[in-house]
Protein backbone atom coordinates (compact mmCIF):
# COMPACT_ATOMS: atom_id res chain seq x y z
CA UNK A 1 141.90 134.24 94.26
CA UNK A 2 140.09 131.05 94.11
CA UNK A 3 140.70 128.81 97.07
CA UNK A 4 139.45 125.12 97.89
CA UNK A 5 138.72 124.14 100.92
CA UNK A 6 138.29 120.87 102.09
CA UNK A 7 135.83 119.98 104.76
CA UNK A 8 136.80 117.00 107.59
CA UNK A 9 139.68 117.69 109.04
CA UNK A 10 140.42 121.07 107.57
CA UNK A 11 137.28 123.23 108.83
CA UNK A 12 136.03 120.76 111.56
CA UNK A 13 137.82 117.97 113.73
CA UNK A 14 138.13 115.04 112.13
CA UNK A 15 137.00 112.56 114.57
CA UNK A 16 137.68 109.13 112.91
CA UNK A 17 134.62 107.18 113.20
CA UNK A 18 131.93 106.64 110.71
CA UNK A 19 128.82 107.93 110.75
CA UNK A 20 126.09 105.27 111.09
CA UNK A 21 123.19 107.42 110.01
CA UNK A 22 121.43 107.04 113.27
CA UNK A 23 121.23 110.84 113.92
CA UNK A 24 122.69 114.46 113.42
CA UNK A 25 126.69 114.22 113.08
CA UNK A 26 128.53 116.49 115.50
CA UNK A 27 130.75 118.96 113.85
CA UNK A 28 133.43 121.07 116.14
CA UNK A 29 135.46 123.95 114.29
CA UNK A 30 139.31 123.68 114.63
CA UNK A 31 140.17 126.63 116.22
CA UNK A 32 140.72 129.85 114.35
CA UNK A 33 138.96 127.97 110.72
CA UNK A 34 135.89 129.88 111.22
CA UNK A 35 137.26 133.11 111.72
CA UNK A 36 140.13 132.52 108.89
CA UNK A 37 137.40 131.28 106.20
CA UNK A 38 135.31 134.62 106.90
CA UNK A 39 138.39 136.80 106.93
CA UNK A 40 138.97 135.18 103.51
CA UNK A 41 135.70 135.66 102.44
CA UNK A 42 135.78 139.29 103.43
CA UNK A 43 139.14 140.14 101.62
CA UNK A 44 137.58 139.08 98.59
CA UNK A 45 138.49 135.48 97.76
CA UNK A 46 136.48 132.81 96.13
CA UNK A 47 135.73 130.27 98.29
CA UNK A 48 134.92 126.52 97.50
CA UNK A 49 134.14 123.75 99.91
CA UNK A 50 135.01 120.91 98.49
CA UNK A 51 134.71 117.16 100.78
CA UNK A 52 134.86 113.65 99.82
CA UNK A 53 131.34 113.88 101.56
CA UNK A 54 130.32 115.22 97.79
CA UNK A 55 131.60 112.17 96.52
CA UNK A 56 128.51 110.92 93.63
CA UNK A 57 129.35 107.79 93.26
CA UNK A 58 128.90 106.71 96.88
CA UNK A 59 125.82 108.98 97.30
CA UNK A 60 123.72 107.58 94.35
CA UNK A 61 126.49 104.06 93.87
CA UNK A 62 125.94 103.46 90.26
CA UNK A 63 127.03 99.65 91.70
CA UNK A 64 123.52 99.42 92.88
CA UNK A 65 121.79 99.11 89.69
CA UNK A 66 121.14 95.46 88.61
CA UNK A 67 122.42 93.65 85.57
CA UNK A 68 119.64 90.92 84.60
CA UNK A 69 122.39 88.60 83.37
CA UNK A 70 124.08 88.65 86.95
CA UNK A 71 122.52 86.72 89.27
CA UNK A 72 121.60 89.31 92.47
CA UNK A 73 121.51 88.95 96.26
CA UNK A 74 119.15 91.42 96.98
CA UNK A 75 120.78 91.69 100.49
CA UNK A 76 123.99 93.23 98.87
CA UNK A 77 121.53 95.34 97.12
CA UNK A 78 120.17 96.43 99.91
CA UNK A 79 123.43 97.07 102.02
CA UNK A 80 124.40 99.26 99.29
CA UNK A 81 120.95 101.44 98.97
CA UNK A 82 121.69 101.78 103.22
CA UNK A 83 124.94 103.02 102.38
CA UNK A 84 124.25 105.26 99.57
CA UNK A 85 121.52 107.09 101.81
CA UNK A 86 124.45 107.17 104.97
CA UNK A 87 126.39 109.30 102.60
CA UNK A 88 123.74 111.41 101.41
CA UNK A 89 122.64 112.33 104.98
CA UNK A 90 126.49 112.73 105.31
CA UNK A 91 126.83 115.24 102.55
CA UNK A 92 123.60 117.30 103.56
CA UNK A 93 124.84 116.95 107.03
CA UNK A 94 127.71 119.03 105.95
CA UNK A 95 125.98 121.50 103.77
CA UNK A 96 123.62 122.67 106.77
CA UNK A 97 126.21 123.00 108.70
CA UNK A 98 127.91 125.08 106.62
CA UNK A 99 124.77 127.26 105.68
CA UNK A 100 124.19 127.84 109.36
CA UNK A 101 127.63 128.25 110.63
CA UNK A 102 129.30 130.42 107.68
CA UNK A 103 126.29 131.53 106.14
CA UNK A 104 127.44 133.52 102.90
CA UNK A 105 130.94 132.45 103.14
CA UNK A 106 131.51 129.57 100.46
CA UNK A 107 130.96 130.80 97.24
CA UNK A 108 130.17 127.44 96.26
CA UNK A 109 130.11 124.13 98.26
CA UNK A 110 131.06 121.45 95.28
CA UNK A 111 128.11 118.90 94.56
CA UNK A 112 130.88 116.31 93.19
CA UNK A 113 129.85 116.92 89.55
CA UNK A 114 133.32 117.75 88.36
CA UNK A 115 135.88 116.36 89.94
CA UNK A 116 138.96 118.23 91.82
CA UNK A 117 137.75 121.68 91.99
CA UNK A 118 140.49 124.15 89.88
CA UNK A 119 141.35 126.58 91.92
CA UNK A 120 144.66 128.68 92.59
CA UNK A 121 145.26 127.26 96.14
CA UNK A 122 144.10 124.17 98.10
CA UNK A 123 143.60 124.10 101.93
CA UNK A 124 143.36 120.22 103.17
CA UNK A 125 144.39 118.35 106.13
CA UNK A 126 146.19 115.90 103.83
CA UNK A 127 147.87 118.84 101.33
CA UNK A 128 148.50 121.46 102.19
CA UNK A 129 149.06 122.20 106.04
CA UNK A 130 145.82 123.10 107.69
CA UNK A 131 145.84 120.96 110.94
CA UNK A 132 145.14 123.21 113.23
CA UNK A 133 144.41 126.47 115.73
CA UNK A 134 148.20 127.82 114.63
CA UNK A 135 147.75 127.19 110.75
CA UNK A 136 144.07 128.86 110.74
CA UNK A 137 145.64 131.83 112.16
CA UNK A 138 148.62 132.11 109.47
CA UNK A 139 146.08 131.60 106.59
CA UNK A 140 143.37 134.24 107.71
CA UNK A 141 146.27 136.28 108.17
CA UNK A 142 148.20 136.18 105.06
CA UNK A 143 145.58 135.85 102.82
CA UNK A 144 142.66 137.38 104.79
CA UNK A 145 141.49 140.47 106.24
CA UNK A 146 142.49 141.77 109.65
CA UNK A 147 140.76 137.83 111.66
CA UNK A 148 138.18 139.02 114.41
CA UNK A 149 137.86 136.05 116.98
């Protein structure tokens, strides 16, 4: 089965303020999503890890290029070339995470090419009910191998 996965708030605590840039983002697991997504990944599945942290359009901001007939405050231009690289370091922040915590796992971690990912089920914090230690469990259990903590 091919299953989505989303990434804040679904693998690691969500902790509602945004990152500045300034360093290395701190990621902590919810409980039991580690051992669910490789109890998933050993029964079989096809895992995706999909984020709004892929998200193309604020990573490379297509807004950023100039039109000549526009007049341009290169401050705004600026801002948005600080930005874009804030949610690039964002996005790689993610992916070495990822690679170093679950190496193997995700069969593919979405580069927010394509859209939506298609897949048969979807496991976000906003969706479907992954918020926490108790949901992990039922997921790596129903759909997973036998979970080792």
């Amino acid at each position: 089965m091919k299953i989505c996965v989303d990434f804040d708030g679904t693998v690691v605590e969500e902790n509602g303020e945004f990152y500045s840039g300034g360093g290395p983002e701190k990621f902590e697991f919810i409980p039991f999503a580690q051992q669910a997504l490789r109890a998933l990944h050993r029964a079989g599945h096809f895992l995706i890890l999909s984020s709004c942290r892929a998200n193309r359009e604020k990573r490379f901001g297509p807004e950023i290029f100039i039109d000549d007939t526009i007049p341009t405050d290169w401050r705004v231009v600026e801002k948005r070339l600080e930005l874009c690289t804030i949610h690039q370091r964002r996005f790689e922040g993610m992916r070495q995470f990822i690679r170093s915590n679950l190496p193997g796992v995700f069969d593919v971690i979405d580069e927010g090419t394509l859209g939506k990912p298609i897949a048969d089920l979807y496991f976000d914090n906003r969706a479907f009910l992954v918020r926490g230690a108790r949901e992990w469990e039922r997921v790596g259990n129903l759909y997973g191998h036998r979970m080792v903590a």
